[in-house]
C-alpha atoms as a PDB file:
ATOM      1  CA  UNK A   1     135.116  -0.981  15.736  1.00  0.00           C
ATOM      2  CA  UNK A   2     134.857   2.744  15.588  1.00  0.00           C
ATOM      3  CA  UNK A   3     134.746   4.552  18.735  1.00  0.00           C
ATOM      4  CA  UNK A   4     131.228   5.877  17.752  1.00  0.00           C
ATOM      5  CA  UNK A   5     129.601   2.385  17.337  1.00  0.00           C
ATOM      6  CA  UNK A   6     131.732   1.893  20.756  1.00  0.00           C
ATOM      7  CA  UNK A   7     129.539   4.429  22.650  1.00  0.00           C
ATOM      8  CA  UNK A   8     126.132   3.129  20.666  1.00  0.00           C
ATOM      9  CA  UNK A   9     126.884  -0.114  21.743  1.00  0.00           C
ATOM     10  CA  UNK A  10     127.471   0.752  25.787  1.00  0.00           C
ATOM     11  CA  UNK A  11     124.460   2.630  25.767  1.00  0.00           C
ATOM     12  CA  UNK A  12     122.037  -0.100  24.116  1.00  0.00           C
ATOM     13  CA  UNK A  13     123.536  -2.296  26.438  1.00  0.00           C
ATOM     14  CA  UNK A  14     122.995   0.143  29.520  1.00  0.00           C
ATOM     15  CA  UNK A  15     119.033   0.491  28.323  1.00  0.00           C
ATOM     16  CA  UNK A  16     118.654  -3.116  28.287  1.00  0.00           C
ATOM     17  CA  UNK A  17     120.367  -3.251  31.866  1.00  0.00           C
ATOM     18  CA  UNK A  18     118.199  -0.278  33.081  1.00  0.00           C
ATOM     19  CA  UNK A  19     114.571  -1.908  31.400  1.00  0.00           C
ATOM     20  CA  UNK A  20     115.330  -5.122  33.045  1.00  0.00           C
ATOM     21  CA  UNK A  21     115.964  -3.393  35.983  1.00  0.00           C
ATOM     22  CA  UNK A  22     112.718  -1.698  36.049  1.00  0.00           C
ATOM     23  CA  UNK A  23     110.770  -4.702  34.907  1.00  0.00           C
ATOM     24  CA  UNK A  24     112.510  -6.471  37.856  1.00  0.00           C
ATOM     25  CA  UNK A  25     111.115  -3.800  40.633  1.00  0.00           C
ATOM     26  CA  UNK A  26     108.015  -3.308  39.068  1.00  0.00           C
ATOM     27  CA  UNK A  27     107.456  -7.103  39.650  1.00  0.00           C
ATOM     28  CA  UNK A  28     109.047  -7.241  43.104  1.00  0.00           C
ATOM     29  CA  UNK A  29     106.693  -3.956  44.056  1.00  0.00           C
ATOM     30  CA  UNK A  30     103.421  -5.990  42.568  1.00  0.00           C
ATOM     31  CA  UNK A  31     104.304  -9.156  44.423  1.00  0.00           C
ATOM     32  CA  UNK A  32     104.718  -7.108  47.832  1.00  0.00           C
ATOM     33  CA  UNK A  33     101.003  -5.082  46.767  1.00  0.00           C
ATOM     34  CA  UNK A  34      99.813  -8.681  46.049  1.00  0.00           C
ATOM     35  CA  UNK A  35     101.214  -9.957  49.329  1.00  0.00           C
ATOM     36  CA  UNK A  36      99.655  -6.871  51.312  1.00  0.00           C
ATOM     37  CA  UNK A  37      96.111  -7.004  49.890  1.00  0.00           C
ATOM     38  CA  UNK A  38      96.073 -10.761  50.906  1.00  0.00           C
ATOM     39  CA  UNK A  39      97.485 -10.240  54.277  1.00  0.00           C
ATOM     40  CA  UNK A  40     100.360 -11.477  55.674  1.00  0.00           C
ATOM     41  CA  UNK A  41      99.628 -14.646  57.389  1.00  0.00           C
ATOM     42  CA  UNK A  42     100.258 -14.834  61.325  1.00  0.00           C
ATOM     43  CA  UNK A  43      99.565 -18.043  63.027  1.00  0.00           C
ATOM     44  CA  UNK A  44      98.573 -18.237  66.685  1.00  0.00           C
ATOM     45  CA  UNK A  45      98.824 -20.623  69.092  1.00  0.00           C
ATOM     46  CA  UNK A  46      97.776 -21.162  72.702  1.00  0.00           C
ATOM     47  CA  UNK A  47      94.245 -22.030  74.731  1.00  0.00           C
ATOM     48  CA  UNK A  48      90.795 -19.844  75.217  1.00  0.00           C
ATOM     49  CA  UNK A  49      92.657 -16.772  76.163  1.00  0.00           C
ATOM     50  CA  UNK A  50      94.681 -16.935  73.233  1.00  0.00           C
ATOM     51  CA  UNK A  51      91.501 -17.991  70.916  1.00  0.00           C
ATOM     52  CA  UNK A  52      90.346 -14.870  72.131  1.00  0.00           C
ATOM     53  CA  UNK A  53      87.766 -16.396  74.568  1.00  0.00           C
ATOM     54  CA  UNK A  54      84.256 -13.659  74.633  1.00  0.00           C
ATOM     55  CA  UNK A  55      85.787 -11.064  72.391  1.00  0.00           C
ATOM     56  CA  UNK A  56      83.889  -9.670  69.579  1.00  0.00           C
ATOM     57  CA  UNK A  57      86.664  -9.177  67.663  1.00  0.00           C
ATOM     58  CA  UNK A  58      88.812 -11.827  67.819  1.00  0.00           C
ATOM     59  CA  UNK A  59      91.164 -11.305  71.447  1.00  0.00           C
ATOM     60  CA  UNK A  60      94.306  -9.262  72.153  1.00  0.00           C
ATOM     61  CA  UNK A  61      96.395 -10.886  69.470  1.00  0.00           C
ATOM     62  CA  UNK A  62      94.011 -10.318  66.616  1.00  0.00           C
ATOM     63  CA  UNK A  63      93.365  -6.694  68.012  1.00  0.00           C
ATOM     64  CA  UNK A  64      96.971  -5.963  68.783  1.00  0.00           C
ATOM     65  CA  UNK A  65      98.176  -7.198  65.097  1.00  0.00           C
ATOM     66  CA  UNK A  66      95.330  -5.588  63.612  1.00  0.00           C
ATOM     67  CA  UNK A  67      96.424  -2.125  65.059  1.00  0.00           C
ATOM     68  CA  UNK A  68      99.485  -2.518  64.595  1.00  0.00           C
ATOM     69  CA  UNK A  69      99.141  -2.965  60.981  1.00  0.00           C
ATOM     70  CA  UNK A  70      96.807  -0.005  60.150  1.00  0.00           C
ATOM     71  CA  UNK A  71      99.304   1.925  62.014  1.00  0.00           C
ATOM     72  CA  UNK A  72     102.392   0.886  59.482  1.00  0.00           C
ATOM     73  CA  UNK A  73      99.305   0.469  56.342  1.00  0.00           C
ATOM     74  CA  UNK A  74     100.255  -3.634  56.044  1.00  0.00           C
ATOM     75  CA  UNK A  75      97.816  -6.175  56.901  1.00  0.00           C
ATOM     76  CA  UNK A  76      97.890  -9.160  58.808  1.00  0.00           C
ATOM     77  CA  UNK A  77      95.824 -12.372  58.411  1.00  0.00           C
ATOM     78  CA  UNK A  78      95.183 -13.914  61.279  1.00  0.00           C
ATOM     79  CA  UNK A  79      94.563 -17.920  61.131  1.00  0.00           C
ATOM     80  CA  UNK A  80      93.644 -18.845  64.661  1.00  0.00           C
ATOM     81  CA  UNK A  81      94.618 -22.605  65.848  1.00  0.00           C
ATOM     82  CA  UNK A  82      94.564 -21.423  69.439  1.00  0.00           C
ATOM     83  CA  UNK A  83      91.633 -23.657  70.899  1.00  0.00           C
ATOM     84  CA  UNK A  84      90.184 -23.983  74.465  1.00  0.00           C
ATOM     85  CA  UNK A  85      91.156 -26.554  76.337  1.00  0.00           C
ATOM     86  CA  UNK A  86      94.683 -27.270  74.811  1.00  0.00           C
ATOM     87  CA  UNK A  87      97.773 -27.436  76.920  1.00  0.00           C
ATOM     88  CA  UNK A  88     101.218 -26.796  75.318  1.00  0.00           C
ATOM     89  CA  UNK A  89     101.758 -30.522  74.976  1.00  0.00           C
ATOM     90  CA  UNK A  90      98.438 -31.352  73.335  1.00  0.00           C
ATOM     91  CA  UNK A  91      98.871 -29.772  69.806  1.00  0.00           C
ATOM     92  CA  UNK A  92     102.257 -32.101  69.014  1.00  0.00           C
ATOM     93  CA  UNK A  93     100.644 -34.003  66.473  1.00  0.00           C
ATOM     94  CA  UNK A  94      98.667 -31.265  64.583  1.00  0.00           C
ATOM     95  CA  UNK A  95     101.512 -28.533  65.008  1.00  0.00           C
ATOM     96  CA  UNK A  96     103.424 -29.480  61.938  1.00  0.00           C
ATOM     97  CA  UNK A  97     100.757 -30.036  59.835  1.00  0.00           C
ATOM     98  CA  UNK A  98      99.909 -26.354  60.430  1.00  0.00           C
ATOM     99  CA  UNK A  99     102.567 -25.121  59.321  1.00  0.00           C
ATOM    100  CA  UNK A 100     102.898 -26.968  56.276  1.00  0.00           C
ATOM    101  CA  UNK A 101      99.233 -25.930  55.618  1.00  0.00           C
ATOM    102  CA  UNK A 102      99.193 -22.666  56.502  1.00  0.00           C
ATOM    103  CA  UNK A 103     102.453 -21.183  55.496  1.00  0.00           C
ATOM    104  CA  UNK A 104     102.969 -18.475  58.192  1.00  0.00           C
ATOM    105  CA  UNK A 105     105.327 -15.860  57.724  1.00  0.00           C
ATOM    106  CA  UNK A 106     104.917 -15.156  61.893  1.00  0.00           C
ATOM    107  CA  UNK A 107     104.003 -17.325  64.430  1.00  0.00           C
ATOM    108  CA  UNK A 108     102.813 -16.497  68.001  1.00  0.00           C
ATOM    109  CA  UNK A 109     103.344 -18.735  70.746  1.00  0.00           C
ATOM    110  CA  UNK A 110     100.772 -17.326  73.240  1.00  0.00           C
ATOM    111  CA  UNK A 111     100.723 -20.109  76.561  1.00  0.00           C
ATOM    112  CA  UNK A 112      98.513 -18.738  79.437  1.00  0.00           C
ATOM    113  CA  UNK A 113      99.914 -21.301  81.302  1.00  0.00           C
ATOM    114  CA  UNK A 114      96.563 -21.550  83.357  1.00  0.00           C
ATOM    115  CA  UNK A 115      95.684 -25.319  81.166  1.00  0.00           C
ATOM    116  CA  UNK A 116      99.066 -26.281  81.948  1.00  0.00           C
ATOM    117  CA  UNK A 117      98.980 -25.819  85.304  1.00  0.00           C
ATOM    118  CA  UNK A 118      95.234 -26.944  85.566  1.00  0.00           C
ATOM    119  CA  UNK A 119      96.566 -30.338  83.666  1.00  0.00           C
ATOM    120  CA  UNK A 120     100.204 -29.959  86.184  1.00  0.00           C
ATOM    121  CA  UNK A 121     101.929 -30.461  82.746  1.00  0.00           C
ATOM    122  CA  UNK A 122     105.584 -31.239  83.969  1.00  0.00           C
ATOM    123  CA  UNK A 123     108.043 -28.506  84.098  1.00  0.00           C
ATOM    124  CA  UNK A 124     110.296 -30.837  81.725  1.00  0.00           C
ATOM    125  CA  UNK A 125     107.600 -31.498  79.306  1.00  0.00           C
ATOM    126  CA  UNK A 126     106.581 -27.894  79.164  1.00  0.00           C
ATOM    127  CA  UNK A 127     109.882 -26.242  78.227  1.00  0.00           C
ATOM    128  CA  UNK A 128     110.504 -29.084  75.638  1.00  0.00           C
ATOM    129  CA  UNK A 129     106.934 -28.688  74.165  1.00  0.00           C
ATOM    130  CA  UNK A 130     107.901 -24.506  73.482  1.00  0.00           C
ATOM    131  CA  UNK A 131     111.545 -25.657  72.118  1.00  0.00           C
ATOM    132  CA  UNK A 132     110.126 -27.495  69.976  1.00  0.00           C
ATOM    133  CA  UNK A 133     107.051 -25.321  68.660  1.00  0.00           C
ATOM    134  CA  UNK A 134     109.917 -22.285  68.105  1.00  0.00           C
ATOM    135  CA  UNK A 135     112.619 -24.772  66.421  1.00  0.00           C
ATOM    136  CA  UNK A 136     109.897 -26.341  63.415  1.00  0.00           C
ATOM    137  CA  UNK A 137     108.470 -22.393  62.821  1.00  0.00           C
ATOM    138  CA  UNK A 138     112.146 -21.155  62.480  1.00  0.00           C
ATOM    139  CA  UNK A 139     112.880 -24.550  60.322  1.00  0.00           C
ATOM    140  CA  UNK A 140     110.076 -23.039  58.391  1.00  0.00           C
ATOM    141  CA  UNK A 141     111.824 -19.657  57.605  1.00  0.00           C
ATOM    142  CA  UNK A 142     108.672 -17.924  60.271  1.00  0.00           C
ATOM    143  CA  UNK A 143     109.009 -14.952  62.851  1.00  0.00           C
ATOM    144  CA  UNK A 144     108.206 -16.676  65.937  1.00  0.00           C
ATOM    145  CA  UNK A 145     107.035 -13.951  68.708  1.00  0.00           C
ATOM    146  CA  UNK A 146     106.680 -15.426  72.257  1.00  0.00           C
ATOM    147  CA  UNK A 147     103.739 -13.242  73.826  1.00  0.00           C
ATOM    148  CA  UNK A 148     102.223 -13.773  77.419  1.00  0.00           C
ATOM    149  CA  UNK A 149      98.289 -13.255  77.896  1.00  0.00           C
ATOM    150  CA  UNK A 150      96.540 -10.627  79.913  1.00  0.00           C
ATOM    151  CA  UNK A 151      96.003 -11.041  83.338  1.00  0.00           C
ATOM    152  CA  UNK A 152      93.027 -13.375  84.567  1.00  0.00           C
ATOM    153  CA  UNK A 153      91.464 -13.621  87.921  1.00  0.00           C
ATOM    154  CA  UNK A 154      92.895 -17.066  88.273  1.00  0.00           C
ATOM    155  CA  UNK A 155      96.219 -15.038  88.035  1.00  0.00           C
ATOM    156  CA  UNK A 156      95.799 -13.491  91.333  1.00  0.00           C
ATOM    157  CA  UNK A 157      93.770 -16.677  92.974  1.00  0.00           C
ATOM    158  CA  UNK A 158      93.763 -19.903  91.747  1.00  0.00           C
ATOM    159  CA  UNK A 159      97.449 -20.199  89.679  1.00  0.00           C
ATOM    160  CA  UNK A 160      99.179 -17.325  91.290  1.00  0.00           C
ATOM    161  CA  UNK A 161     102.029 -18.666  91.955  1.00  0.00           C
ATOM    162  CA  UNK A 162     102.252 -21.528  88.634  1.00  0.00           C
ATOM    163  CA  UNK A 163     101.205 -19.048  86.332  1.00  0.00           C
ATOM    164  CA  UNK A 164     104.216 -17.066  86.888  1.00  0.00           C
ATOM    165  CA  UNK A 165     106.323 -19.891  86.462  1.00  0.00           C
ATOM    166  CA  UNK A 166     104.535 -21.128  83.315  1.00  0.00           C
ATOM    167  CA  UNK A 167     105.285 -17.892  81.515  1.00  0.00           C
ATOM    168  CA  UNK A 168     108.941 -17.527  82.633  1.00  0.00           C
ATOM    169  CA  UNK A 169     110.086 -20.618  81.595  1.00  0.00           C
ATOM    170  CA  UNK A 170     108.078 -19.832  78.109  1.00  0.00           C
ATOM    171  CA  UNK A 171     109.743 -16.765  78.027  1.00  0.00           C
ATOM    172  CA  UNK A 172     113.761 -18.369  78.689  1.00  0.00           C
ATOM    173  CA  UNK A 173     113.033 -20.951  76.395  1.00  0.00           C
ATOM    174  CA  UNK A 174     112.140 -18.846  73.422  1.00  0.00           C
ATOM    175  CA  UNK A 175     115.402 -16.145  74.631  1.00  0.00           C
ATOM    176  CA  UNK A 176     117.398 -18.736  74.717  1.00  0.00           C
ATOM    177  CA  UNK A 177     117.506 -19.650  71.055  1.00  0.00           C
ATOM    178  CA  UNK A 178     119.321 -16.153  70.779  1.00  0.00           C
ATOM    179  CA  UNK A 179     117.781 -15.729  67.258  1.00  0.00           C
ATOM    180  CA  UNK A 180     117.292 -12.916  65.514  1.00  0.00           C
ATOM    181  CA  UNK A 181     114.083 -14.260  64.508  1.00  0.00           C
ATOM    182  CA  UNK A 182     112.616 -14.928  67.698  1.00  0.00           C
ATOM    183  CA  UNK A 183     110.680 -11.821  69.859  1.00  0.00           C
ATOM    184  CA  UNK A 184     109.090 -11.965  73.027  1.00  0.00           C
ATOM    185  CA  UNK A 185     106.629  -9.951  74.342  1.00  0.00           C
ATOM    186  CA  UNK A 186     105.182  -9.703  77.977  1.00  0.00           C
ATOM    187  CA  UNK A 187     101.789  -8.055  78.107  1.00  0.00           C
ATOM    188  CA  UNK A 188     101.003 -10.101  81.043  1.00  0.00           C
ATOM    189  CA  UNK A 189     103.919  -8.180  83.311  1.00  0.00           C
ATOM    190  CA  UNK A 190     102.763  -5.245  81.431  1.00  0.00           C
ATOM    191  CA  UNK A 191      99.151  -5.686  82.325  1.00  0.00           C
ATOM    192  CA  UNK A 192     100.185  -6.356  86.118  1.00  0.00           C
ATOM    193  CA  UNK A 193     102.120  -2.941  85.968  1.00  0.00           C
ATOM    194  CA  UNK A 194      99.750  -0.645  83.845  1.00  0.00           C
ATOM    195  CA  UNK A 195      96.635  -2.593  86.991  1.00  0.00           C
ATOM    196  CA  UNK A 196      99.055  -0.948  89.578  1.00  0.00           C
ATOM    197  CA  UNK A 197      99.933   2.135  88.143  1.00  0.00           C
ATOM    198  CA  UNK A 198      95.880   3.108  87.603  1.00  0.00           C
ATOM    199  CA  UNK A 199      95.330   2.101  90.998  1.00  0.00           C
ATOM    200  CA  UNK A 200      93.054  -0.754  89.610  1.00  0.00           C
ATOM    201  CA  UNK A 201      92.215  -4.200  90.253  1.00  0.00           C
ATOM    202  CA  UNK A 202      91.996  -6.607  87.781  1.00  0.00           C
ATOM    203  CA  UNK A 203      87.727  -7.203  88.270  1.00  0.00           C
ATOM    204  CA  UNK A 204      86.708  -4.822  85.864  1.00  0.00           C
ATOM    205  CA  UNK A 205      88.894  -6.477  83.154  1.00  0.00           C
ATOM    206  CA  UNK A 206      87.211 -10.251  83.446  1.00  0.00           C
ATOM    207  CA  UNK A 207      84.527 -12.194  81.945  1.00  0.00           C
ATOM    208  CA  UNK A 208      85.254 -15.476  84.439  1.00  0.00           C
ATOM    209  CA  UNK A 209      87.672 -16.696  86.393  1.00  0.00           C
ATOM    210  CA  UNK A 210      90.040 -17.631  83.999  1.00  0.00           C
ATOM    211  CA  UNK A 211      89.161 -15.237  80.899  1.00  0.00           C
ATOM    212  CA  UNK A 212      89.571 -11.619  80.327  1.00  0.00           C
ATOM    213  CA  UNK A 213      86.469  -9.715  78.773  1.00  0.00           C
ATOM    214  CA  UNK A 214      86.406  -7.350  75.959  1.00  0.00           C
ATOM    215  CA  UNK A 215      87.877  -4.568  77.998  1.00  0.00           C
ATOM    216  CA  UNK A 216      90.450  -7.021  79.079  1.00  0.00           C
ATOM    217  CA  UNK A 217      91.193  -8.223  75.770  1.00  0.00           C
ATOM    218  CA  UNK A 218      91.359  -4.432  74.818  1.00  0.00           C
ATOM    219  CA  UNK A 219      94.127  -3.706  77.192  1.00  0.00           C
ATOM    220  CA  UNK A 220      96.283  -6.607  76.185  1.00  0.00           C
ATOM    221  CA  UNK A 221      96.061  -5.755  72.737  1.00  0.00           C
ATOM    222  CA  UNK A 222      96.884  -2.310  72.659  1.00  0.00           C
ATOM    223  CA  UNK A 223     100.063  -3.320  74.646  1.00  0.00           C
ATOM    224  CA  UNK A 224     100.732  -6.125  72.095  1.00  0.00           C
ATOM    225  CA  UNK A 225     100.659  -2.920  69.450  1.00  0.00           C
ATOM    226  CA  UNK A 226     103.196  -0.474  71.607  1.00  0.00           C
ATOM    227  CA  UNK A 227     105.288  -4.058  71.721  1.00  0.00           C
ATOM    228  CA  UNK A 228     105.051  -4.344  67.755  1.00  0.00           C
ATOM    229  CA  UNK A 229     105.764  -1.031  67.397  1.00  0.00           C
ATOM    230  CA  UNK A 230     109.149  -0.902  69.351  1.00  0.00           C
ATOM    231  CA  UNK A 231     110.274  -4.279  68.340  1.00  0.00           C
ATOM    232  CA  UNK A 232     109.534  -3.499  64.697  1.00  0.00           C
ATOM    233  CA  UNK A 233     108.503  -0.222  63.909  1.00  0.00           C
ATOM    234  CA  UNK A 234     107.238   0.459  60.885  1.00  0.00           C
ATOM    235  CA  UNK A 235     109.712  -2.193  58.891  1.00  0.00           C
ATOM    236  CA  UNK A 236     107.975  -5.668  57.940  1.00  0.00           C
ATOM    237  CA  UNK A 237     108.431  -8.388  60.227  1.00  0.00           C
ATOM    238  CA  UNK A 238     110.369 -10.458  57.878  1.00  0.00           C
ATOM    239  CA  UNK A 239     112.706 -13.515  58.237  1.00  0.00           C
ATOM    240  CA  UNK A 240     116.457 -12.959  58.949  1.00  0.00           C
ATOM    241  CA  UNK A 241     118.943 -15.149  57.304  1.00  0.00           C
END
């Protein structure tokens, strides 16, 4: 073969290289615009609080995710299974089937810890019930981000002192797993400290004794968003192999 049909022959190849190339990121860049437009799906778990209990628009997790993602242009979808009245050891049975139906790319464990101690759910059964709710999301290739609720009244009164160590051990279970795919963040501690720094008490932040209202809800959700933002910045929260 002449060294002229050599070089024709590199090149055609290299153009064939380079268009599949091209076809390959134009595909990958319409699947990720696809993606965007449909929202990436966050699943949230947890009681009233979490459900987002008298809020207009949804609670502190849909507000703080919602923020979040107008601040890095992405959206996120939240599907809500957090429902009043369940404990962490109440939603064994469904739990799995939501993640098979839903498909989550993130899940967020959100306890208040005020059913659990209401029901006096047993320290043992508690930690195992958050072990396992982080171990099937993971198994499922999903974020899983651990985050406490804002303050209630019944934070200061009723459960001061099992509230606190509700959301501790929900907190060292989820650290524990030392995964790269596992956050956790604390807007309750936050809350306490942001209360204390503003000279405030926590009465003009509550609907009821055990609920925040939409101020309260407000609060916790823009310090889910400065959470978000230092955990993840403006990368996508994406599974780590």
């Amino acid at each position: 073969m002449s060294s002229r049909r050599k070089r024709r022959t590199t090149i055609f190849v290299f153009l064939i290289f380079l268009f599949l190339f091209l076809v390959l990121m134009s595909v990958k860049n319409r699947l990720a615009t696809q993606q965007n437009a449909q929202g990436i799906s966050v699943m949230t778990v947890g009681s009233s609080v979490a459900e987002g209990w008298v809020d207009t628009q949804g609670g502190y997790l849909a507000r703080g995710f919602t923020a979040y993602g107008q601040a890095v242009h992405r959206t996120y979808t939240i599907v809500r299974k957090a429902q009043a009245g369940d404990t962490s050891t109440k939603i064994e049975k469904n739990y799995k089937n939501w993640l098979i139906s839903v498909k989550p790319k993130i899940v967020v464990i959100s306890w208040g810890g005020l059913d659990d101690a209401n029901a006096k759910t047993p320290m043992v059964a508690y930690r195992s019930a958050i072990h396992q709710q982080v171990a099937l999301a993971l198994a499922t290739h999903a974020v899983v981000i651990i985050v406490t609720p804002p303050v209630t009244r019944a934070s200061y009164t009723q459960f001061k002192v099992q509230e606190e160590v509700y959301l501790d051990t929900e907190m060292q279970v989820a650290r524990a797993f030392h995964s790269p795919n596992v956050y956790v963040c604390d807007v309750f501690h936050q809350m306490e400290q942001y209360l204390v720094m503003h000279h405030q008490t926590y009465k003009p932040y509550m609907a009821d004794g055990w609920h925040p209202n939409s101020q309260g809800h407000i609060l916790g959700g823009q310090l889910l968003e400065q959470d978000l933002n230092k955990l993840f910045g403006t990368k996508a929260i994406t599974f780590r192999n």
